[in-house]
PDB file of N, CA and C in Angstrom:
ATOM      1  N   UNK A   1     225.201 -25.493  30.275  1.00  0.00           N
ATOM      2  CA  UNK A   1     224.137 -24.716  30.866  1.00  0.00           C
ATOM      3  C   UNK A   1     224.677 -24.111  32.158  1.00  0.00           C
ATOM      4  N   UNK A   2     224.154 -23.189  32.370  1.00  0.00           N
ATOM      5  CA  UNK A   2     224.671 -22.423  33.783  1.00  0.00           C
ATOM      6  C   UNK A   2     223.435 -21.607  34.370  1.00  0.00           C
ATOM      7  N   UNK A   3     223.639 -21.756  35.885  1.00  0.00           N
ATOM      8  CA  UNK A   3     222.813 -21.588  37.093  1.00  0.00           C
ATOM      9  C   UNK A   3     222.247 -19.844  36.538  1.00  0.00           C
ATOM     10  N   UNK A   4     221.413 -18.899  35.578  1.00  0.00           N
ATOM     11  CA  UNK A   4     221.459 -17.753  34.983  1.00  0.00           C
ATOM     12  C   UNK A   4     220.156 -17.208  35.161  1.00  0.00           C
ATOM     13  N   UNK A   5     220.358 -16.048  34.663  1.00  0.00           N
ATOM     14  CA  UNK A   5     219.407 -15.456  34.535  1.00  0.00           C
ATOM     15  C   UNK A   5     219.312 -14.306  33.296  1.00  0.00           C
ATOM     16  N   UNK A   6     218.204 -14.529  32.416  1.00  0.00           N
ATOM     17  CA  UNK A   6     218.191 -13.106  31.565  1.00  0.00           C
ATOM     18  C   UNK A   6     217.738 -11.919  31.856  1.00  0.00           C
ATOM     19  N   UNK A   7     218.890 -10.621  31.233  1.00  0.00           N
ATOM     20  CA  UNK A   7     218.593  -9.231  32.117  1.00  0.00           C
ATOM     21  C   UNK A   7     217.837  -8.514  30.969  1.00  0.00           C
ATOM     22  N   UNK A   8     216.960  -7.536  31.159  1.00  0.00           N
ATOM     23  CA  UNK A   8     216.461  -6.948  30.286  1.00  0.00           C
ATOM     24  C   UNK A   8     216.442  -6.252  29.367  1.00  0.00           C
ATOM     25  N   UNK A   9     218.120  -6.200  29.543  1.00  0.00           N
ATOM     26  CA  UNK A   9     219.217  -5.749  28.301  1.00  0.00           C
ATOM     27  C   UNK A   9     219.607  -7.095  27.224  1.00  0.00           C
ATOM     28  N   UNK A  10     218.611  -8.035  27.563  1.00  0.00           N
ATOM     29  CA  UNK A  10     219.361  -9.674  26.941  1.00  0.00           C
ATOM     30  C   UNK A  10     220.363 -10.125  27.225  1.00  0.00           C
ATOM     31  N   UNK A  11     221.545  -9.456  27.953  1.00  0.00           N
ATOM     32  CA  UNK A  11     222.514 -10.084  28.833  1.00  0.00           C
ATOM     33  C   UNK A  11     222.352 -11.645  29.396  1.00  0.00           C
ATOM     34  N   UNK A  12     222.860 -12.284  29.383  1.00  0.00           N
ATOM     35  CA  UNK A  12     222.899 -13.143  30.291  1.00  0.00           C
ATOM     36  C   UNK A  12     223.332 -13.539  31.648  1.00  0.00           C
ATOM     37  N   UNK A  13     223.501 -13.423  32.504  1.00  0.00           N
ATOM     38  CA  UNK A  13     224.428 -13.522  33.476  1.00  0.00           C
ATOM     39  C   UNK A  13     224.256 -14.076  34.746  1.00  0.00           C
ATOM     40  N   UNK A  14     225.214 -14.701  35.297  1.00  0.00           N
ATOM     41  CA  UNK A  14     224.926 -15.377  36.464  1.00  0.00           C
ATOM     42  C   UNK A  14     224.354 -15.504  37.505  1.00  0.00           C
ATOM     43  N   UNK A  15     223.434 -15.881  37.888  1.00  0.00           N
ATOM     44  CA  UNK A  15     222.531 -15.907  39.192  1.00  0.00           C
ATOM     45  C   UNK A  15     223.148 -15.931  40.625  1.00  0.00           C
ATOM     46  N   UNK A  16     223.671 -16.938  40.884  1.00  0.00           N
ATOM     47  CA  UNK A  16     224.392 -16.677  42.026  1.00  0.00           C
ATOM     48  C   UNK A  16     225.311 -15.511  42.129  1.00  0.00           C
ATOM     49  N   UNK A  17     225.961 -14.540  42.717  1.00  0.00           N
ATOM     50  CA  UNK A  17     226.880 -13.529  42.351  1.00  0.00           C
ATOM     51  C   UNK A  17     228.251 -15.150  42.715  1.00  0.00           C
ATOM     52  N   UNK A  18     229.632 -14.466  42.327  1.00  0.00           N
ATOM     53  CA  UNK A  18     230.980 -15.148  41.817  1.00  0.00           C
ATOM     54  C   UNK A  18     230.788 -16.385  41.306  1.00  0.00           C
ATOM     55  N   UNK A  19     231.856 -17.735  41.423  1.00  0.00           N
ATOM     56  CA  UNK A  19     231.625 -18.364  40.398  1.00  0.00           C
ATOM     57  C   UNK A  19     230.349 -18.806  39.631  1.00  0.00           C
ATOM     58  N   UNK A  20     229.752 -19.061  38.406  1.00  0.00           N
ATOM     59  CA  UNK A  20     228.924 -19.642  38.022  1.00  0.00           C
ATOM     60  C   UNK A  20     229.004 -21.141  38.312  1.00  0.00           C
ATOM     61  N   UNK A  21     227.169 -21.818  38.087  1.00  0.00           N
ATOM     62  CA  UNK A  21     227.457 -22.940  38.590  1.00  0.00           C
ATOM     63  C   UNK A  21     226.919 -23.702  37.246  1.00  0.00           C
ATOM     64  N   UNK A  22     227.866 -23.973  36.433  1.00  0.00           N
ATOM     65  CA  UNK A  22     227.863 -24.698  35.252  1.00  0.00           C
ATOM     66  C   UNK A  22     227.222 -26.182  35.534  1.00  0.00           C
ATOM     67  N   UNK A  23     226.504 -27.061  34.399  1.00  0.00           N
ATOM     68  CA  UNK A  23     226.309 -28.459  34.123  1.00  0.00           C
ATOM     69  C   UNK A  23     226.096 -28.551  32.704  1.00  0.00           C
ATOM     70  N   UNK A  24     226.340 -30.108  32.359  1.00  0.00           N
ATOM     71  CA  UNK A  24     226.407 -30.472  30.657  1.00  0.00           C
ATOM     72  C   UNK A  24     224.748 -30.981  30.517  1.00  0.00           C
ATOM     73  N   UNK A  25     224.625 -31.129  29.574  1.00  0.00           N
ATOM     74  CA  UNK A  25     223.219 -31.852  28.830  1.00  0.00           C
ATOM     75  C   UNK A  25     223.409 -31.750  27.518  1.00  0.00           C
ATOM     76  N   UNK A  26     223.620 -33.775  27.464  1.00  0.00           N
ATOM     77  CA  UNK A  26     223.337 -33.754  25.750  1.00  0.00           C
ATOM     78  C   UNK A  26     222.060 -33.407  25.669  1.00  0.00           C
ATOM     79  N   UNK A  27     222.224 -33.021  24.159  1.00  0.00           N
ATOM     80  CA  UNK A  27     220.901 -32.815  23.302  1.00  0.00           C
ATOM     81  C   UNK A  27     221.160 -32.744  21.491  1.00  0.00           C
ATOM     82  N   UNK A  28     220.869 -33.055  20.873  1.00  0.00           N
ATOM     83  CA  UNK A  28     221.549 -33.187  19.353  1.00  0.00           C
ATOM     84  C   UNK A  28     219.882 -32.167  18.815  1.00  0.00           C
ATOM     85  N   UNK A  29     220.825 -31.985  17.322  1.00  0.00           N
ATOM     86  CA  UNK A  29     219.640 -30.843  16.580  1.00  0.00           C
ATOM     87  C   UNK A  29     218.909 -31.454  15.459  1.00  0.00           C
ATOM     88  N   UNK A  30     218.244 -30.050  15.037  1.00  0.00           N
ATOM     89  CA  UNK A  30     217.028 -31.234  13.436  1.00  0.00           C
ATOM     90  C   UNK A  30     218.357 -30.499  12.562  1.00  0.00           C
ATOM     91  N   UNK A  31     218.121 -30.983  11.427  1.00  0.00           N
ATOM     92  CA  UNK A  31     218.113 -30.597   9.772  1.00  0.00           C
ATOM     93  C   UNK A  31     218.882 -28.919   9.714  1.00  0.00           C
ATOM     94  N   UNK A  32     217.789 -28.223  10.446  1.00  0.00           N
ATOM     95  CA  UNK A  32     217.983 -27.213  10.073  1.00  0.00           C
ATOM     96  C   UNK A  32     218.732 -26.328  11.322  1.00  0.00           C
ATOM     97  N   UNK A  33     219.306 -27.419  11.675  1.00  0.00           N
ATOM     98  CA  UNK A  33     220.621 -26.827  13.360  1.00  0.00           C
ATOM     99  C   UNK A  33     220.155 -25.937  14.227  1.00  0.00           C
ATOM    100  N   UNK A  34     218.815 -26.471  14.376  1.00  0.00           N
ATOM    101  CA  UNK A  34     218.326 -25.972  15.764  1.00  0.00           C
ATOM    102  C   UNK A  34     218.354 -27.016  16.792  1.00  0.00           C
ATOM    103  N   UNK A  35     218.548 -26.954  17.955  1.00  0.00           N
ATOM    104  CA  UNK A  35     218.335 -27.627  19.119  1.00  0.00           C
ATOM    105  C   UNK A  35     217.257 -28.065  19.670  1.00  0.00           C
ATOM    106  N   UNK A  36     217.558 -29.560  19.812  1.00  0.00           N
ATOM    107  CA  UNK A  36     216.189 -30.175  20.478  1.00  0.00           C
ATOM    108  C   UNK A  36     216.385 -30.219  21.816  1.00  0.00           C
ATOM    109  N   UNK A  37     215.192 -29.664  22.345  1.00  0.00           N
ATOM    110  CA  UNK A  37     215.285 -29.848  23.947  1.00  0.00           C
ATOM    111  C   UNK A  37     215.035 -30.930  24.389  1.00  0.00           C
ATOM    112  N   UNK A  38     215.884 -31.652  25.391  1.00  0.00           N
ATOM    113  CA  UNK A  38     215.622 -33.010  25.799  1.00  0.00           C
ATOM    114  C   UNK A  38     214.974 -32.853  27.114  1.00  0.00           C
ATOM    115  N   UNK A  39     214.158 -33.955  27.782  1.00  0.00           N
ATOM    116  CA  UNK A  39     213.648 -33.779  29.378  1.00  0.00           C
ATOM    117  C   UNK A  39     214.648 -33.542  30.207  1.00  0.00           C
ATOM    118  N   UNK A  40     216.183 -33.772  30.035  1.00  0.00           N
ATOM    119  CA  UNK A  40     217.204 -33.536  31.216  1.00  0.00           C
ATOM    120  C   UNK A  40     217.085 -32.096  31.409  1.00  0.00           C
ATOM    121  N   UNK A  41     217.631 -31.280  29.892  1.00  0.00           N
ATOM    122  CA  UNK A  41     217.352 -30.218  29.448  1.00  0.00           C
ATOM    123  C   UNK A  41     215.947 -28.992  29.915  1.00  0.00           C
ATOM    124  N   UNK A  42     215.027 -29.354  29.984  1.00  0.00           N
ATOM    125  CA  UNK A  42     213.572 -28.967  30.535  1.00  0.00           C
ATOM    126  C   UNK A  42     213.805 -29.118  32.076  1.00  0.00           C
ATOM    127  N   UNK A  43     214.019 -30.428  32.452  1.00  0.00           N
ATOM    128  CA  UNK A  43     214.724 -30.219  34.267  1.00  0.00           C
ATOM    129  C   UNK A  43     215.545 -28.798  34.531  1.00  0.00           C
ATOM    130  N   UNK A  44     216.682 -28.932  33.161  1.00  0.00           N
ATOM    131  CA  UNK A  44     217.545 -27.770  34.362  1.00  0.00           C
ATOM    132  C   UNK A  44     217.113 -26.865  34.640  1.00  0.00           C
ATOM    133  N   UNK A  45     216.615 -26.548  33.179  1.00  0.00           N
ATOM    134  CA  UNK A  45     216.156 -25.209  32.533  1.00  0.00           C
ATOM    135  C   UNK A  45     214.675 -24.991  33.956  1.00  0.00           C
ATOM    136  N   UNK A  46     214.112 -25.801  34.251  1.00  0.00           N
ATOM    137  CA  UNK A  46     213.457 -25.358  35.810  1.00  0.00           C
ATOM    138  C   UNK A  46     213.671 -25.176  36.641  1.00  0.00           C
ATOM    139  N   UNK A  47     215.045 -25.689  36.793  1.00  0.00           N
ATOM    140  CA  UNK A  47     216.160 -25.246  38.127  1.00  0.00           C
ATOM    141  C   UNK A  47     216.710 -23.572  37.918  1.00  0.00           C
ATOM    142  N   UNK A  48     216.453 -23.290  36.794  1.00  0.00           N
ATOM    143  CA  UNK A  48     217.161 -21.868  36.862  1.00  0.00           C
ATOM    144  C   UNK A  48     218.333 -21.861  35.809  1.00  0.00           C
ATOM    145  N   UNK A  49     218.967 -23.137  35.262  1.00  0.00           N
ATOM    146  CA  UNK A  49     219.801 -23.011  34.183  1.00  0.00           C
ATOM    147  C   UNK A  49     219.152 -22.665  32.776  1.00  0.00           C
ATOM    148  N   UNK A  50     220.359 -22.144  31.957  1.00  0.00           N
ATOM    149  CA  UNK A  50     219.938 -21.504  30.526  1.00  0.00           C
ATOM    150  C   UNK A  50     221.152 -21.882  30.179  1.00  0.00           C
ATOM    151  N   UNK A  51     220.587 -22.756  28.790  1.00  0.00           N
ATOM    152  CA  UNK A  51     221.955 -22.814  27.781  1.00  0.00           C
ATOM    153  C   UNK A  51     223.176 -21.537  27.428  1.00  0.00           C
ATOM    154  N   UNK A  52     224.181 -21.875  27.768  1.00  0.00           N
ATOM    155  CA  UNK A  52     225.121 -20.727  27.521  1.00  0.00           C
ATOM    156  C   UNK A  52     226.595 -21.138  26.427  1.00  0.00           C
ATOM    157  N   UNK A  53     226.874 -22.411  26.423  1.00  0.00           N
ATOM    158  CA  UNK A  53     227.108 -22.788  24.856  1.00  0.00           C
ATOM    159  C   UNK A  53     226.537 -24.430  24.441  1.00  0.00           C
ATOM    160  N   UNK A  54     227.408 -24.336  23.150  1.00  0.00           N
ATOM    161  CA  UNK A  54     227.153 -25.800  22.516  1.00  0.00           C
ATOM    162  C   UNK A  54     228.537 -26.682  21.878  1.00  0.00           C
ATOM    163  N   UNK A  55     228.608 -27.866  22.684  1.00  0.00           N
ATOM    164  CA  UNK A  55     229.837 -28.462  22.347  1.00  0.00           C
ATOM    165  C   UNK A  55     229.317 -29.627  20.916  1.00  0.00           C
ATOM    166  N   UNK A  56     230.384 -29.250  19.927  1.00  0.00           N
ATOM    167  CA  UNK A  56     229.679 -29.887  18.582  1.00  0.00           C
ATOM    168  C   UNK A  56     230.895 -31.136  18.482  1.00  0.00           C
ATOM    169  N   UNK A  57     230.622 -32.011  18.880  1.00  0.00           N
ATOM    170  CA  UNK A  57     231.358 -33.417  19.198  1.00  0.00           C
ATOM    171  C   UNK A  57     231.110 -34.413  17.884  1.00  0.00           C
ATOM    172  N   UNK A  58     232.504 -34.703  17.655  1.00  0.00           N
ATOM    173  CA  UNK A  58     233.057 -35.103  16.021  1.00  0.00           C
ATOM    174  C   UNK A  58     232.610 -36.890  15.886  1.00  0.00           C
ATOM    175  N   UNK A  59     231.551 -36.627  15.264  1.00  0.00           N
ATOM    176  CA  UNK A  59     231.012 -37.826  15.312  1.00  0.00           C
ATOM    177  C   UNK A  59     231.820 -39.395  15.041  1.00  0.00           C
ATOM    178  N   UNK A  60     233.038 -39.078  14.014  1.00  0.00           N
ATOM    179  CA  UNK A  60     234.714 -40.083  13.992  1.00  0.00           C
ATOM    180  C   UNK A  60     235.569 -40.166  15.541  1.00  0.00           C
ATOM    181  N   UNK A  61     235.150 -38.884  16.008  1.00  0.00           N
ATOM    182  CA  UNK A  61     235.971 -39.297  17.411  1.00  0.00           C
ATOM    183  C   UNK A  61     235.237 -38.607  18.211  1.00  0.00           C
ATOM    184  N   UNK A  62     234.905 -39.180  19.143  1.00  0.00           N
ATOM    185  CA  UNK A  62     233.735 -38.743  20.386  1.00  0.00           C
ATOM    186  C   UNK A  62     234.315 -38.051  21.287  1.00  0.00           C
ATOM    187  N   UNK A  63     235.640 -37.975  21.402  1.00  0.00           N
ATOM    188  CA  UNK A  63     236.689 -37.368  21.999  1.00  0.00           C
ATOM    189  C   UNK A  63     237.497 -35.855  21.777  1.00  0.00           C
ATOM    190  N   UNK A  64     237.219 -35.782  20.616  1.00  0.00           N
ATOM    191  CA  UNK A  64     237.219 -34.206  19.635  1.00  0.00           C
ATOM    192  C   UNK A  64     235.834 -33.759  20.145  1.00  0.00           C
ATOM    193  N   UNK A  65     235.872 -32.141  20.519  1.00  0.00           N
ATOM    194  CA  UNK A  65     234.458 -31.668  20.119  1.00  0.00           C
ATOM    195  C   UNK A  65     235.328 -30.168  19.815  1.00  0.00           C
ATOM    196  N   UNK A  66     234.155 -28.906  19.636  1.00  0.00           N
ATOM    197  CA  UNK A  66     234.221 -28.149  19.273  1.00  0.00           C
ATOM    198  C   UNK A  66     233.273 -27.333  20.082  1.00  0.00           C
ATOM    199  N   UNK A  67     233.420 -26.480  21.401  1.00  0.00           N
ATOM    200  CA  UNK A  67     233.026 -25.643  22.298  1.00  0.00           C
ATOM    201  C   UNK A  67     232.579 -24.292  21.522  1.00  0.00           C
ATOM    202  N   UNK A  68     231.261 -23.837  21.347  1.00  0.00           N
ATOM    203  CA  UNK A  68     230.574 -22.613  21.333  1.00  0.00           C
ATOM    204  C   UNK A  68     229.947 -21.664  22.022  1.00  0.00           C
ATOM    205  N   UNK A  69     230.439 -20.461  22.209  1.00  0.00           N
ATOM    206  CA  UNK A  69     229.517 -19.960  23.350  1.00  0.00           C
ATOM    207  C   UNK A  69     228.214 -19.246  22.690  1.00  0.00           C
ATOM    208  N   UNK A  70     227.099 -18.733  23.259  1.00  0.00           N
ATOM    209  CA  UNK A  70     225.771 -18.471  22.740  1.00  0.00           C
ATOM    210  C   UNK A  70     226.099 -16.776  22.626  1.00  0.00           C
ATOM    211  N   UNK A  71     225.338 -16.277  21.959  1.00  0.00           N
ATOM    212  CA  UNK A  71     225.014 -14.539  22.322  1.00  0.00           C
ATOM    213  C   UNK A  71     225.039 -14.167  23.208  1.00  0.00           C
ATOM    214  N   UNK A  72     225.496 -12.912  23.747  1.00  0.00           N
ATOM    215  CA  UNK A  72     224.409 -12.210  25.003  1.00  0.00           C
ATOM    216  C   UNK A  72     225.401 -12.468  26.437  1.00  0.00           C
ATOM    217  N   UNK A  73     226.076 -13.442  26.344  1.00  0.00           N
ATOM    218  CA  UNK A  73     226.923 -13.914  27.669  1.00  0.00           C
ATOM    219  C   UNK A  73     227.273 -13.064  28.885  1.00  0.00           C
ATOM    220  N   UNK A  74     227.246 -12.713  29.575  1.00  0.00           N
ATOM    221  CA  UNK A  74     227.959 -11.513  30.860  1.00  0.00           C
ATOM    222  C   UNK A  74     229.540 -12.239  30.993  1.00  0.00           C
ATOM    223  N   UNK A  75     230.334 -10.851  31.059  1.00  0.00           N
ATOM    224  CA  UNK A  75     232.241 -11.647  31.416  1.00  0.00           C
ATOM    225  C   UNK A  75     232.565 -12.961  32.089  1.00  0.00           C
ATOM    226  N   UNK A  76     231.998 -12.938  33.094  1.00  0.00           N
ATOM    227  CA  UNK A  76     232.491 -13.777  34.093  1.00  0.00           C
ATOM    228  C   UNK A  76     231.266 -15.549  33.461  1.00  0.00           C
ATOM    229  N   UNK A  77     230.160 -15.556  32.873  1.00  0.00           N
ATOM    230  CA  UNK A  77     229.786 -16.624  32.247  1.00  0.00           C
ATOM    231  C   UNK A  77     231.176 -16.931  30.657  1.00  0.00           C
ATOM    232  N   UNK A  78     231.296 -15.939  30.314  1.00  0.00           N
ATOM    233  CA  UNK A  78     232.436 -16.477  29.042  1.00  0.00           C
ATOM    234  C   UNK A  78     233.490 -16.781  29.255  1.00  0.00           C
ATOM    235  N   UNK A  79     233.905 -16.519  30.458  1.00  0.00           N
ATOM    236  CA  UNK A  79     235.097 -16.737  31.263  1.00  0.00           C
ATOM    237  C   UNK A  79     234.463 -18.451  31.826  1.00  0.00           C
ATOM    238  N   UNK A  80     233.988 -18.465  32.283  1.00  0.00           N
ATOM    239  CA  UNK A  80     233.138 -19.703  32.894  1.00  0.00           C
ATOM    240  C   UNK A  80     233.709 -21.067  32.059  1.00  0.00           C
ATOM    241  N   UNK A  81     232.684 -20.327  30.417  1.00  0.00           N
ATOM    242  CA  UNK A  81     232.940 -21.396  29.643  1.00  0.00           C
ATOM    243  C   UNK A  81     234.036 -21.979  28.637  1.00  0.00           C
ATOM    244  N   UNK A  82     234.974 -20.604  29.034  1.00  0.00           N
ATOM    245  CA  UNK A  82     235.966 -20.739  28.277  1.00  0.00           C
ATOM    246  C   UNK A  82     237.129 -21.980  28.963  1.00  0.00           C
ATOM    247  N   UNK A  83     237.086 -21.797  30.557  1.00  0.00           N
ATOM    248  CA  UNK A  83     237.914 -21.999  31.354  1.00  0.00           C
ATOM    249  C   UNK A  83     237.402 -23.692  32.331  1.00  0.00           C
ATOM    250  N   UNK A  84     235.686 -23.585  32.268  1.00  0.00           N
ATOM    251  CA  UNK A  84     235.960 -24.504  32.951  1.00  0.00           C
ATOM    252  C   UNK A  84     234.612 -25.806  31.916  1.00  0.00           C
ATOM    253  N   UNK A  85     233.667 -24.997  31.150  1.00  0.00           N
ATOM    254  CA  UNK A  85     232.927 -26.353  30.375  1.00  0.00           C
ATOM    255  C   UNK A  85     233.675 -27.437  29.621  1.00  0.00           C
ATOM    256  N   UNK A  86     235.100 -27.486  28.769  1.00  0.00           N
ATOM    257  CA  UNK A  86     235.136 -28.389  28.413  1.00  0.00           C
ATOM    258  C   UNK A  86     235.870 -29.667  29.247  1.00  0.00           C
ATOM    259  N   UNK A  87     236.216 -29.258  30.829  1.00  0.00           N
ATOM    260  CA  UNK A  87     236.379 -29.987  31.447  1.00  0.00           C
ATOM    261  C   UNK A  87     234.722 -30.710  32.257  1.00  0.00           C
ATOM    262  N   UNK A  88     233.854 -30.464  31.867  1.00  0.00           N
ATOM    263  CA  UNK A  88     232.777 -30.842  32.076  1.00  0.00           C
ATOM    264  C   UNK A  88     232.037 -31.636  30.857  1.00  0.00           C
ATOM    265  N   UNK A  89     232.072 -31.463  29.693  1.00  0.00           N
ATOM    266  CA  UNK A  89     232.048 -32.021  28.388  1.00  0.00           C
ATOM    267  C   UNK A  89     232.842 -33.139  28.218  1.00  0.00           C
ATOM    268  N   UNK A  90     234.537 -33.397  28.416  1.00  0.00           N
ATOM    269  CA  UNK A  90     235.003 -34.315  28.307  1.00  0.00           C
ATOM    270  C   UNK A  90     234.574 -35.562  29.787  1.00  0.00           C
ATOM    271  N   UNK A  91     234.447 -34.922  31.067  1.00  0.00           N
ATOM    272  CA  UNK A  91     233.516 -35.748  32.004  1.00  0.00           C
ATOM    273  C   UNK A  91     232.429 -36.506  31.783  1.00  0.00           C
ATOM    274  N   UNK A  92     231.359 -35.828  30.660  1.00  0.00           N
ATOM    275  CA  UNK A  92     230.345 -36.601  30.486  1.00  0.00           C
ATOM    276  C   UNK A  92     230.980 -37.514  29.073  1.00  0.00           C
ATOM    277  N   UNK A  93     231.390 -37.018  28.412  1.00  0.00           N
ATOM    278  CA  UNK A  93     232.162 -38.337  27.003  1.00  0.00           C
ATOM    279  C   UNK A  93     232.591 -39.394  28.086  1.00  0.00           C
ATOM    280  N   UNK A  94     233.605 -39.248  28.913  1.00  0.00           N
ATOM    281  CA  UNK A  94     234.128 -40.239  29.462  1.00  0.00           C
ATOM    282  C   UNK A  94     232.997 -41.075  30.149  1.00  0.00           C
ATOM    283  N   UNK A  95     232.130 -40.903  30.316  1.00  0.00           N
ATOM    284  CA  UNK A  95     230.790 -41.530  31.308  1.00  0.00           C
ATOM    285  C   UNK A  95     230.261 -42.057  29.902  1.00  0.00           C
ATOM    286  N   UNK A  96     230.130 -41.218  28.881  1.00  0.00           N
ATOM    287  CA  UNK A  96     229.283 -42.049  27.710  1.00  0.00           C
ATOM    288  C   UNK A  96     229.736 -43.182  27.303  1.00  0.00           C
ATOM    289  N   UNK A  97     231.834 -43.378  27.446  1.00  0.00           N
ATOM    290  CA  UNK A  97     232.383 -44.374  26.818  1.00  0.00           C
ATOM    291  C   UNK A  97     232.520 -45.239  27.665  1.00  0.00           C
ATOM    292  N   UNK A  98     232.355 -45.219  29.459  1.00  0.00           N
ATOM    293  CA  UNK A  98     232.624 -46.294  30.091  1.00  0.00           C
ATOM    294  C   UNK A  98     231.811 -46.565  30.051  1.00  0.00           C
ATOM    295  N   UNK A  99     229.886 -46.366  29.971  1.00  0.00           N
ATOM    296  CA  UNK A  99     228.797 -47.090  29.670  1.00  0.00           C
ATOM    297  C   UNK A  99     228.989 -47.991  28.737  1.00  0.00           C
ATOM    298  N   UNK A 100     230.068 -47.739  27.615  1.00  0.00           N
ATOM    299  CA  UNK A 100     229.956 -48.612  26.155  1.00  0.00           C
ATOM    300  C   UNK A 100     230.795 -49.834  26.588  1.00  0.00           C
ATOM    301  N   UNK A 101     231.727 -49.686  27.114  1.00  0.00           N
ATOM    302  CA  UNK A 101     232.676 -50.720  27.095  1.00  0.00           C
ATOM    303  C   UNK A 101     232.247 -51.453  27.853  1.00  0.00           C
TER     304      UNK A 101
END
């Protein structure tokens, strides 16, 4: 999710002007691979964040995922997520697995 805003062209793009200010939130989908919104999710999303991709994490290894970005993105958000979400994705795995152990 990132700190965004939608333009009236459906663009997406960053709220603050230069870097975007990215955060993770699990959330898993129904049946038919839509996304369930979770309460963390509903928090951000009141702070001003909007989903901008989806990391699809390999249920055999929690450590594999698979980074998606959404429609609509502005340069500097795809740049964002290209460059800096899955170092934010593997941050929260690592928090999921030291809870386990």
């Amino acid at each position: 999710m990132a700190l965004a805003s939608e333009q009236d062209s459906g663009e997406v793009t960053s709220t603050p002007k230069g870097d975007p200010v990215l955060t993770f939130c699990f959330t898993s989908e129904t049946e038919d691979h839509k996304l369930i919104t979770t309460s963390q999710g509903r928090e951000f999303a009141e702070m001003g964040f909007l989903p901008i991709g989806v990391a699809q994490i390999d249920p055999n290894d929690p450590n594999e995922f698979l980074l998606r970005e959404l429609k609509g993105l502005s340069a500097n958000l795809r740049f964002a997520l290209h460059y800096k979400a899955s170092d934010l994705v593997r941050t929260a795995l690592e928090g999921l697995s030291d809870h386990q152990n």
